[in-house]
PDB file of N, CA and C in Angstrom:
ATOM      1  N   UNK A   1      20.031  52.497  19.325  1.00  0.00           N
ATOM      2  CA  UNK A   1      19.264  51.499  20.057  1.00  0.00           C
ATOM      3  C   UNK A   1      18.009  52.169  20.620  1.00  0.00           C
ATOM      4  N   UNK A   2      17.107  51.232  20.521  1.00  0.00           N
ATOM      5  CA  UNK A   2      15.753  51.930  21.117  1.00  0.00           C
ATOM      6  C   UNK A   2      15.697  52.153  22.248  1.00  0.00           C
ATOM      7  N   UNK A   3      15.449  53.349  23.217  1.00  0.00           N
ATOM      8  CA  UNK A   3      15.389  53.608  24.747  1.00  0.00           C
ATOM      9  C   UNK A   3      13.803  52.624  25.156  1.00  0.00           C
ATOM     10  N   UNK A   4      14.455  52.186  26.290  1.00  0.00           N
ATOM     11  CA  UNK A   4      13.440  51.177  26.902  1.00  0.00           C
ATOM     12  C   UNK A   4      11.837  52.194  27.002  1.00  0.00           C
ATOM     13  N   UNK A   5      10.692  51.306  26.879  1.00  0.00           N
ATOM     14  CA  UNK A   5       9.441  52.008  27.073  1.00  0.00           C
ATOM     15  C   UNK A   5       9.336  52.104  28.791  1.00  0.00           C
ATOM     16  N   UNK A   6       8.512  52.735  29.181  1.00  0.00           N
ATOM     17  CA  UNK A   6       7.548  52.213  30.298  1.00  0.00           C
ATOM     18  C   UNK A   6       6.942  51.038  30.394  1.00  0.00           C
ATOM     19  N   UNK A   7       6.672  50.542  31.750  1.00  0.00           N
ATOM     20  CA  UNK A   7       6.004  49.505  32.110  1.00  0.00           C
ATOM     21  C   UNK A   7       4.703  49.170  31.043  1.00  0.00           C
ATOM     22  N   UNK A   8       3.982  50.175  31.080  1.00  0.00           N
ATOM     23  CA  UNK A   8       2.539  50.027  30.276  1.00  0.00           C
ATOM     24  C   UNK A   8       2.760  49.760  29.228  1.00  0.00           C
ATOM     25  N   UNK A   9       3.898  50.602  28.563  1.00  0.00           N
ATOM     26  CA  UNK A   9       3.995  50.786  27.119  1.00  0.00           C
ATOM     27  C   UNK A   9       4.093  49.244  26.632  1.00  0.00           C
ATOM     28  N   UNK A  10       5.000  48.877  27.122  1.00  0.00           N
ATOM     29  CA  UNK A  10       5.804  47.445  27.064  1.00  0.00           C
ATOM     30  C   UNK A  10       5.034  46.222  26.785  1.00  0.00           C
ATOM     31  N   UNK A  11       3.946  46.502  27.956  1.00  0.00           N
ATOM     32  CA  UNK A  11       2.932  45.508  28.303  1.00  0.00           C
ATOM     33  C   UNK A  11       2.239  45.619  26.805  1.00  0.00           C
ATOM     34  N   UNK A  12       1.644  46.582  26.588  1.00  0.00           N
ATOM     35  CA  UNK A  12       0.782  47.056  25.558  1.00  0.00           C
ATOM     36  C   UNK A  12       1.604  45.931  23.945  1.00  0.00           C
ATOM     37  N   UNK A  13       2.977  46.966  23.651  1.00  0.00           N
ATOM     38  CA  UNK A  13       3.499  46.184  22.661  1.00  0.00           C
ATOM     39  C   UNK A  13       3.475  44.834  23.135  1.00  0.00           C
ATOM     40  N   UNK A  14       3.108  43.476  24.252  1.00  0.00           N
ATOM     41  CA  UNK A  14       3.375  42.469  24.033  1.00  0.00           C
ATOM     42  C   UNK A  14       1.974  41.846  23.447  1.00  0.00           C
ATOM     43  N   UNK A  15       1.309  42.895  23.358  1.00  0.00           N
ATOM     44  CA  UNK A  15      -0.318  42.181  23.009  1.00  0.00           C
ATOM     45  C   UNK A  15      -0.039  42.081  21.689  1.00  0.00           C
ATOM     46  N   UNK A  16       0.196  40.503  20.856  1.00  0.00           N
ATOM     47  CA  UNK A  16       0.230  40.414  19.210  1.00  0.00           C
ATOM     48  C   UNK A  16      -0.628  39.873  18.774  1.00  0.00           C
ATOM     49  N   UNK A  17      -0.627  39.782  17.253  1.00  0.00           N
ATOM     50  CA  UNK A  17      -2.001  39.165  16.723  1.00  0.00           C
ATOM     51  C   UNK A  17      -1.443  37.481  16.877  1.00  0.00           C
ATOM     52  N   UNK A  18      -0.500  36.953  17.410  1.00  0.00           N
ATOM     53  CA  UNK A  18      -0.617  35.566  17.345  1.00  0.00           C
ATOM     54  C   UNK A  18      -0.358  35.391  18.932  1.00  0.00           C
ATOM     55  N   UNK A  19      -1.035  34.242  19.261  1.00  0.00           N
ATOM     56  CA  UNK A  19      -1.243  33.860  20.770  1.00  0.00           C
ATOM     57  C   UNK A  19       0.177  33.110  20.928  1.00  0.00           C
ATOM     58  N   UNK A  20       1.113  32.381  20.279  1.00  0.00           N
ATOM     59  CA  UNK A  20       1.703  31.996  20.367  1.00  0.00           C
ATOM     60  C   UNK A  20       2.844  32.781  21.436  1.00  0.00           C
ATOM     61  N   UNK A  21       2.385  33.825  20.786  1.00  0.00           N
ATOM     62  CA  UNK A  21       3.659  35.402  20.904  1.00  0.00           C
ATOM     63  C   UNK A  21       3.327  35.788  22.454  1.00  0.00           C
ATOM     64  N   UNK A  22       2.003  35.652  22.381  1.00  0.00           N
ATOM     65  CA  UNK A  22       1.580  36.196  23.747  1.00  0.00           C
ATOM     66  C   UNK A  22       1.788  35.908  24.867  1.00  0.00           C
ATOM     67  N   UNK A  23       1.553  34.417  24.242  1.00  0.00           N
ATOM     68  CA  UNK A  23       2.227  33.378  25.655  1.00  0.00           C
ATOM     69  C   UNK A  23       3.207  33.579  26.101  1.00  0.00           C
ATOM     70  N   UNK A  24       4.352  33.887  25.299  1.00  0.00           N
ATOM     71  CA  UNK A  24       6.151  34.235  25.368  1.00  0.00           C
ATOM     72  C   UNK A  24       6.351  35.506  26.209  1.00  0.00           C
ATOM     73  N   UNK A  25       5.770  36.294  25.403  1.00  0.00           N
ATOM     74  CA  UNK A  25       6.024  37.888  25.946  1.00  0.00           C
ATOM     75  C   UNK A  25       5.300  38.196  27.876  1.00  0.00           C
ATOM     76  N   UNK A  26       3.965  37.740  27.861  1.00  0.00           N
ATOM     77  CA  UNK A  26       3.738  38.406  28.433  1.00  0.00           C
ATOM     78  C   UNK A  26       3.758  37.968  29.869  1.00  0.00           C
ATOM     79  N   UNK A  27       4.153  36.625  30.044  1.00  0.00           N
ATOM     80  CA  UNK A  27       4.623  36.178  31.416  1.00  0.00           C
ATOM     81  C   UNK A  27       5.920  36.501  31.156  1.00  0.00           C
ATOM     82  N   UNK A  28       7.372  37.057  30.324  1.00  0.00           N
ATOM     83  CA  UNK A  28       8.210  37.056  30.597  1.00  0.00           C
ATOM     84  C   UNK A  28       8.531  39.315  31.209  1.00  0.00           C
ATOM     85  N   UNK A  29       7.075  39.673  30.669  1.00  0.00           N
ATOM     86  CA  UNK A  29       7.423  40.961  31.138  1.00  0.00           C
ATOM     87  C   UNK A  29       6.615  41.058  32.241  1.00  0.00           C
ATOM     88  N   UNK A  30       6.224  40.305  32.794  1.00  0.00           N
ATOM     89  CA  UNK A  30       5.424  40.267  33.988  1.00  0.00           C
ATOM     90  C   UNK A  30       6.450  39.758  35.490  1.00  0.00           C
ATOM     91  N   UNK A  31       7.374  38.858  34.784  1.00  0.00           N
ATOM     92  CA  UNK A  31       8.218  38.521  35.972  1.00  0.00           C
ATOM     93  C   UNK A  31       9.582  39.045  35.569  1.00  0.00           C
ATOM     94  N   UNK A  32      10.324  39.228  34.235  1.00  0.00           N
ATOM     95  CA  UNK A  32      11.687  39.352  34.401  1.00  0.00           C
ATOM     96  C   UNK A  32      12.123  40.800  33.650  1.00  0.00           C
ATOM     97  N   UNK A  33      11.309  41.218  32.763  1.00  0.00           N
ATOM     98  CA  UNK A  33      11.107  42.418  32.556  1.00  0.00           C
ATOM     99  C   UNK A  33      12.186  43.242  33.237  1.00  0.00           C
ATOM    100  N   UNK A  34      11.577  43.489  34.788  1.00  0.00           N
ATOM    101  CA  UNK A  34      11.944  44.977  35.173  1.00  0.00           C
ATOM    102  C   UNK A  34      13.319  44.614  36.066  1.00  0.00           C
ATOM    103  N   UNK A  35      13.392  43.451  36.030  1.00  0.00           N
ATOM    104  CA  UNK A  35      15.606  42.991  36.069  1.00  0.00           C
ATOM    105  C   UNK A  35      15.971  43.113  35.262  1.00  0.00           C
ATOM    106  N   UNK A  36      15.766  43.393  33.969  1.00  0.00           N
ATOM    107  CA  UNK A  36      17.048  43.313  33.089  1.00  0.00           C
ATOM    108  C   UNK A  36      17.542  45.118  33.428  1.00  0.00           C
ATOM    109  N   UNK A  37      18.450  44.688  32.684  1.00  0.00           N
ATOM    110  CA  UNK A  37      19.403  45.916  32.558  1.00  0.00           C
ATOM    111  C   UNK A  37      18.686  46.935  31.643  1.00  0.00           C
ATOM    112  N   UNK A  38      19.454  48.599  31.691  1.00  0.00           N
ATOM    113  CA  UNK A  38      18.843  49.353  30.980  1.00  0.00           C
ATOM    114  C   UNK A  38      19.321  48.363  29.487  1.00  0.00           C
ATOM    115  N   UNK A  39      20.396  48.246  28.985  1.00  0.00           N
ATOM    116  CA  UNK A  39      20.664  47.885  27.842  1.00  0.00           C
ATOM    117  C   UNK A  39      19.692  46.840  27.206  1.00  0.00           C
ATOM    118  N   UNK A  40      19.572  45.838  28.512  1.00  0.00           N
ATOM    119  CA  UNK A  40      18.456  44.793  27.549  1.00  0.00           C
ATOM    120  C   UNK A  40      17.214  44.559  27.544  1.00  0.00           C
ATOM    121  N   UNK A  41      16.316  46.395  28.548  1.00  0.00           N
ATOM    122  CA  UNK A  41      15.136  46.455  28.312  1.00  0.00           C
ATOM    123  C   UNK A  41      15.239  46.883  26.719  1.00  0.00           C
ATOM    124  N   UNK A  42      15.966  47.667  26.198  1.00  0.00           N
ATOM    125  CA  UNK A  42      16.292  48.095  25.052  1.00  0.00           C
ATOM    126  C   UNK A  42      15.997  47.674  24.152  1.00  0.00           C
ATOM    127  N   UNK A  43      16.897  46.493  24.204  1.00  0.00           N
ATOM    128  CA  UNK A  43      16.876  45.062  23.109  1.00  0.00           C
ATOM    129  C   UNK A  43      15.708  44.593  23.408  1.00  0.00           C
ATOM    130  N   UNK A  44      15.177  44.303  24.292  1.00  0.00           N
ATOM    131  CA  UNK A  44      13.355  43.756  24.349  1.00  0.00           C
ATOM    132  C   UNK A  44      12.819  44.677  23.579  1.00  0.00           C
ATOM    133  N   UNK A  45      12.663  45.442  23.571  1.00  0.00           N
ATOM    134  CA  UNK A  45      12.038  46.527  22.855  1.00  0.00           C
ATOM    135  C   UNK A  45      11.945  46.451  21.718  1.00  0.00           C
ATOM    136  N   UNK A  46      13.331  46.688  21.307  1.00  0.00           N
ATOM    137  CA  UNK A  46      13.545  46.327  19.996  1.00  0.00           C
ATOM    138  C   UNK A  46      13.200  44.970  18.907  1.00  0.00           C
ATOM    139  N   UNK A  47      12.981  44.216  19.999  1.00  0.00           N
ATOM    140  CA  UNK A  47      12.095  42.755  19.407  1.00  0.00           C
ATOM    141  C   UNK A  47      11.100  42.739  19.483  1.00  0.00           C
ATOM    142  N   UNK A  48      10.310  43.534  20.136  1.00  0.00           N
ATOM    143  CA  UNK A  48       9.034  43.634  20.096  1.00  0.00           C
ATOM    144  C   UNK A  48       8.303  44.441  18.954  1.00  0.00           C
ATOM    145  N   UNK A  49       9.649  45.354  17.972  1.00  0.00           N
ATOM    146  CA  UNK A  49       9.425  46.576  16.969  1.00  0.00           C
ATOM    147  C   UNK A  49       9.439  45.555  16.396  1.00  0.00           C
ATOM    148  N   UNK A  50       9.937  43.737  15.875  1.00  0.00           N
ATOM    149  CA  UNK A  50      10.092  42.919  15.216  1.00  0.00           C
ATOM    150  C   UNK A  50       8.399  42.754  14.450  1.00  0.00           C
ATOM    151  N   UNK A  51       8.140  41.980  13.161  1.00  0.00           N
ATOM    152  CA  UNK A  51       7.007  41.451  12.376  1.00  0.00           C
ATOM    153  C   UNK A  51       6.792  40.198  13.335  1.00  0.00           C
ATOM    154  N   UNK A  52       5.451  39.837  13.540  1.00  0.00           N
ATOM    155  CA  UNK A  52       5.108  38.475  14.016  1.00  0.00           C
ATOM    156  C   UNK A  52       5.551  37.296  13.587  1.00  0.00           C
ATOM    157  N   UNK A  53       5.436  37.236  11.907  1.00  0.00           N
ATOM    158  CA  UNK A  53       5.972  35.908  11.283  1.00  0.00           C
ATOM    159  C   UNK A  53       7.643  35.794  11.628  1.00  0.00           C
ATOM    160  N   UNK A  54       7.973  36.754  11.650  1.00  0.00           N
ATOM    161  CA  UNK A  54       9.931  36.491  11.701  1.00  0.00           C
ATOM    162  C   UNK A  54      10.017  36.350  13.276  1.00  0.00           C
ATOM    163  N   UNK A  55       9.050  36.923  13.908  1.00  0.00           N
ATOM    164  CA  UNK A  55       9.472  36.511  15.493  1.00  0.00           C
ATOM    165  C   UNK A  55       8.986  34.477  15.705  1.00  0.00           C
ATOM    166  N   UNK A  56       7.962  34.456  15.443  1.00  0.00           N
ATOM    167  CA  UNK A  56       7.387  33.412  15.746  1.00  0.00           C
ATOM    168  C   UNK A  56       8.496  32.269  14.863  1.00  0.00           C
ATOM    169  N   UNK A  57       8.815  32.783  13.486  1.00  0.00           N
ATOM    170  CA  UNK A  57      10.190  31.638  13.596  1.00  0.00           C
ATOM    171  C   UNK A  57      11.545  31.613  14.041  1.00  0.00           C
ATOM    172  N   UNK A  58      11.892  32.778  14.749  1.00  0.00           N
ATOM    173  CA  UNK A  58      12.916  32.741  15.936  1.00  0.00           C
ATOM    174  C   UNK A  58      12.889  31.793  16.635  1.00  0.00           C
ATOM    175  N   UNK A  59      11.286  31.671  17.564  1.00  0.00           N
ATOM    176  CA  UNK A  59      11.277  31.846  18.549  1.00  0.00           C
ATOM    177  C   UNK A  59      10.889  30.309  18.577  1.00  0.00           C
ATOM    178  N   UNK A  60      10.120  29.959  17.400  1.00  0.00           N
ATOM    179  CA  UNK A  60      10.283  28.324  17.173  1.00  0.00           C
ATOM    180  C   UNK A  60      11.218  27.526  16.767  1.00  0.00           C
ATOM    181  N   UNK A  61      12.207  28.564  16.437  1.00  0.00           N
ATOM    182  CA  UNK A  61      13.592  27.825  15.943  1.00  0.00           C
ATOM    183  C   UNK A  61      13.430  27.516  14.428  1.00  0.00           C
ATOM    184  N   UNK A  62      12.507  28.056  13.341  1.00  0.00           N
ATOM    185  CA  UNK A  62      12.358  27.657  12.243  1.00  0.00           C
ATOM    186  C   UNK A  62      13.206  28.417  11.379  1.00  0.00           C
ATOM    187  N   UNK A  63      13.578  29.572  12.086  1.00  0.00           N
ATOM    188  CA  UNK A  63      14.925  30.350  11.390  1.00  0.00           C
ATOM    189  C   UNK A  63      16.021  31.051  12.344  1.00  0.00           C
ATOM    190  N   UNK A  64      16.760  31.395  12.131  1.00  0.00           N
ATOM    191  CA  UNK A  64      17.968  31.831  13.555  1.00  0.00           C
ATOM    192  C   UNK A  64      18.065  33.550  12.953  1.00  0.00           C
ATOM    193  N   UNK A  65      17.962  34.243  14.022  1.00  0.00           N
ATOM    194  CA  UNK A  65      17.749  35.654  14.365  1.00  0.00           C
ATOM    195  C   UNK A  65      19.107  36.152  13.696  1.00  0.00           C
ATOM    196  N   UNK A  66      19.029  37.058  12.962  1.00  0.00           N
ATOM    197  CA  UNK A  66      20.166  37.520  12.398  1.00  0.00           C
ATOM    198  C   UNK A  66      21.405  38.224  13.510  1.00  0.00           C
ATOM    199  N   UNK A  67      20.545  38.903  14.021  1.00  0.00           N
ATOM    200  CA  UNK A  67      20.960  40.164  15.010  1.00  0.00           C
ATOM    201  C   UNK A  67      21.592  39.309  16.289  1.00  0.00           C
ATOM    202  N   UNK A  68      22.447  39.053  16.745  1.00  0.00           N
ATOM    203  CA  UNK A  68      22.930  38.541  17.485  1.00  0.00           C
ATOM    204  C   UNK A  68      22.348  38.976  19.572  1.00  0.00           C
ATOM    205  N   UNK A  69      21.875  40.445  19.322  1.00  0.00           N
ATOM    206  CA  UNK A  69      21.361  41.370  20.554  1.00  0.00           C
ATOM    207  C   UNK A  69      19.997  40.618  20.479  1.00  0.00           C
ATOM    208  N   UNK A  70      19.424  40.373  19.627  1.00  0.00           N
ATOM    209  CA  UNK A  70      18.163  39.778  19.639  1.00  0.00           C
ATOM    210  C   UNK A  70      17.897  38.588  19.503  1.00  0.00           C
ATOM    211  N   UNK A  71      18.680  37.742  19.392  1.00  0.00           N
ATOM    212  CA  UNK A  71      18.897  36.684  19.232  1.00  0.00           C
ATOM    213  C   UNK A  71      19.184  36.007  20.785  1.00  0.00           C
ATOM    214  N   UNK A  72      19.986  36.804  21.279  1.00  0.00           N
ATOM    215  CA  UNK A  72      19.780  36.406  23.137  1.00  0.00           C
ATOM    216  C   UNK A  72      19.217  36.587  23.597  1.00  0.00           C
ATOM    217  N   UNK A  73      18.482  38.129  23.676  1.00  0.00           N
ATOM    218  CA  UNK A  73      16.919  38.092  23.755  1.00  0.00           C
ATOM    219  C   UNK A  73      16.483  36.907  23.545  1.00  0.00           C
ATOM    220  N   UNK A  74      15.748  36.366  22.440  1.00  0.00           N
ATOM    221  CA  UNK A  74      15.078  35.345  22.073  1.00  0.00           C
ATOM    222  C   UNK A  74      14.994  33.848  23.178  1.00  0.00           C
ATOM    223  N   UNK A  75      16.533  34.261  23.269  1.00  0.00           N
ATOM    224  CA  UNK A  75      16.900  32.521  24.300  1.00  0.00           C
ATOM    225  C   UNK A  75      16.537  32.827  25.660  1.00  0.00           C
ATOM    226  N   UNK A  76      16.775  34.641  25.951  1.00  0.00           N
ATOM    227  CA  UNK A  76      16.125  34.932  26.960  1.00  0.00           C
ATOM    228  C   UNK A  76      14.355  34.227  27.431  1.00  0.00           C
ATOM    229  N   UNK A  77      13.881  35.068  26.153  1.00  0.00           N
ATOM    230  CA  UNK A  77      12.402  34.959  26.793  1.00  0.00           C
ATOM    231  C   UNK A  77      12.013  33.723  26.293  1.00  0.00           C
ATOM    232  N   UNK A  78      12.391  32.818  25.879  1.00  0.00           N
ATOM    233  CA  UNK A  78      12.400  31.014  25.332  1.00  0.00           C
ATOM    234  C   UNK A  78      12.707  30.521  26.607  1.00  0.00           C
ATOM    235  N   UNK A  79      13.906  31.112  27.425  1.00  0.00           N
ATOM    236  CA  UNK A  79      14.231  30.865  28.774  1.00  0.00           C
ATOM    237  C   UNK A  79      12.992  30.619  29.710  1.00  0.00           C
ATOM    238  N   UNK A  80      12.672  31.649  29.442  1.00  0.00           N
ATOM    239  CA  UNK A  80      11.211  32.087  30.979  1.00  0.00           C
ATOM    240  C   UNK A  80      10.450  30.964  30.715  1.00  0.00           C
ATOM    241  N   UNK A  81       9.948  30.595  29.434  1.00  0.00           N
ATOM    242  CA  UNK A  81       8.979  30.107  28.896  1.00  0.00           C
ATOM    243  C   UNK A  81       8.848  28.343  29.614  1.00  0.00           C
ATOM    244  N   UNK A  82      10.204  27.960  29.310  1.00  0.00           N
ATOM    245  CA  UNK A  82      10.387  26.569  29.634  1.00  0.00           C
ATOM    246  C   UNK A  82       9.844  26.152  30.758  1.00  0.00           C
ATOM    247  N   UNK A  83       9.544  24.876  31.180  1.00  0.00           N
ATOM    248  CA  UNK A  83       8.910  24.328  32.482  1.00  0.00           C
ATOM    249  C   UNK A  83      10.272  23.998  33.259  1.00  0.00           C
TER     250      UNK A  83
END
């Protein structure tokens, strides 16, 4: 499993080439980020090592996340997102 980055680092990987992504990531590492657990800064991490096109249909629901660790992730930061 990937060891969690630093704050910066983190921030940095949420900058993607689709705005869609951006929107998701970067209010959710701005507020819930630095609660999670060591284990599921991890797994953030590790979704963030993810391709844009396979995240963005996670995350729209146009395909279901194989990985089950990332896949709660996903509902995680889909979580933050909601109004």
């Amino acid at each position: 499993m990937s060891e969690p980055m630093n704050i910066a680092r983190v921030r940095w990987a949420c900058r993607r080439g689709m705005l869609e992504l951006d929107v998701l990531f970067q209010p959710f590492v701005e507020t819930q980020y630095e609660q999670l657990s060591i284990d599921d800064k991890a797994v953030f991490v590790r979704l963030l090592e993810c391709e844009d096109p396979e995240l963005f249909a996670w995350f729209m629901g146009h395909e279901a996340c194989p990985d089950p660790q990332l896949a709660d992730m996903v509902v995680k930061v889909r979580g933050r997102a909601a109004p």
